[in-house]
Protein backbone atom coordinates (compact mmCIF):
# COMPACT_ATOMS: atom_id res chain seq x y z
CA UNK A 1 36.28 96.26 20.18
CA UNK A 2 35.85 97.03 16.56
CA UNK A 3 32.78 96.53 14.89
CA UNK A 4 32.71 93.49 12.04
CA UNK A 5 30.68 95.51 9.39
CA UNK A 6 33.44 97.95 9.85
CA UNK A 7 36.07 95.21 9.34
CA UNK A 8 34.08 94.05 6.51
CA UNK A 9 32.49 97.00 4.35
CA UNK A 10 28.24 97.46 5.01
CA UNK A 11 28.07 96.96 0.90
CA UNK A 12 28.69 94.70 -0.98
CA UNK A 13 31.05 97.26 -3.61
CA UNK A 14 32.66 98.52 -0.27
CA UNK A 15 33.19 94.84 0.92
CA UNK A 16 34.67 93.83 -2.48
CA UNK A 17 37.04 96.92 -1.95
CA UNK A 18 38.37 96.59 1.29
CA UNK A 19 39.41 92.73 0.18
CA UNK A 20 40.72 93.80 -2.87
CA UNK A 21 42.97 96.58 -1.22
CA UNK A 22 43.94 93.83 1.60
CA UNK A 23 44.85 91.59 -1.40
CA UNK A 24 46.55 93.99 -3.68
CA UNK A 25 48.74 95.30 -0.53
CA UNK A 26 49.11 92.07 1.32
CA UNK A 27 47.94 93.84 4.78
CA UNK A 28 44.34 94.52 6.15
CA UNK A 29 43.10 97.91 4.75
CA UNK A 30 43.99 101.13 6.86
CA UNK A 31 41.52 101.72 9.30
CA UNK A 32 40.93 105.20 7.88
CA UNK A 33 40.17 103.69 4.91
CA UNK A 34 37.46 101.68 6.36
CA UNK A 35 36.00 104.56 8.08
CA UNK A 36 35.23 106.26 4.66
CA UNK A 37 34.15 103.23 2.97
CA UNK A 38 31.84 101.98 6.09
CA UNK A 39 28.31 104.33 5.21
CA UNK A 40 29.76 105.66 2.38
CA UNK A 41 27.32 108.18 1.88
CA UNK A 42 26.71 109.39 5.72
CA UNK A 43 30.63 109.51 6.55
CA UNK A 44 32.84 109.09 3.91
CA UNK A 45 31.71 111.54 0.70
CA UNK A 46 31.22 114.45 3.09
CA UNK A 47 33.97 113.94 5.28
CA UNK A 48 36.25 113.37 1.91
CA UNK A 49 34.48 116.44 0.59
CA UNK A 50 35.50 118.34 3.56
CA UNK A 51 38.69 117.32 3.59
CA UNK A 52 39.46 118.12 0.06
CA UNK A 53 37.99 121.91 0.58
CA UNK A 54 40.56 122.18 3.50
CA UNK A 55 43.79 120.71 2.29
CA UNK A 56 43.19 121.91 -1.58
CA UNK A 57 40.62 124.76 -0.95
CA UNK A 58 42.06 128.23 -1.13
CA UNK A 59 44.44 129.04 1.24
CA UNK A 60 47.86 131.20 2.36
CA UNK A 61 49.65 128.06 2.43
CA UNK A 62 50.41 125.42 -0.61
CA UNK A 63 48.80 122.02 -0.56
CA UNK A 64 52.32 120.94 0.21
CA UNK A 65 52.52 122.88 3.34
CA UNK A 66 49.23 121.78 4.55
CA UNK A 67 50.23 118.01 3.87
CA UNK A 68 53.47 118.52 5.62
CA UNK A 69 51.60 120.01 8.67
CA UNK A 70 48.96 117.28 8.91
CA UNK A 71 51.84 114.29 8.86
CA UNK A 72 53.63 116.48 11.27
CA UNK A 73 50.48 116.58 13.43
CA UNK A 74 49.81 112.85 12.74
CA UNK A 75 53.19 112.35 14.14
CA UNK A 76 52.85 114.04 16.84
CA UNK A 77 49.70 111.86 17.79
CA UNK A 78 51.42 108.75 16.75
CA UNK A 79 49.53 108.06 14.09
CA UNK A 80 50.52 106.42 10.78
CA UNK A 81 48.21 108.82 8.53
């Protein structure tokens, strides 16, 4: 069971951009995409922030490499992201 205010945004900026993003790509807005967006500023900026330091951050391997092995890893999990 998923909760609503997740489905819809909590804000009213985060609600206006989950519908635009359903309308501008004809599909319901990736629930990843929801998960940032839903308490913007408990989950999303520092998990974003995060994220960014680890796939563009310095490192032995390119950004490319590290985008190549998280889709291979989301593959492995079945997962579209």
């Amino acid at each position: 069971m998923r909760l609503t205010t997740i489905d819809r945004g909590d804000r009213m900026v985060n609600k206006l951009f989950l519908r635009f993003v359903g309308w501008s790509s004809r599909r319901a807005a990736p629930g990843v995409l929801k998960t940032l967006h839903y308490r913007s500023s408990f989950w999303g900026r520092p998990y974003s922030s995060l994220l960014h330091d680890v796939m563009r951050g310095p490192s032995d391997w390119t950004a490319g490499e590290r985008e190549l092995f998280a889709a291979f890893t989301s593959s492995l999990l079945a997962c579209r992201f």
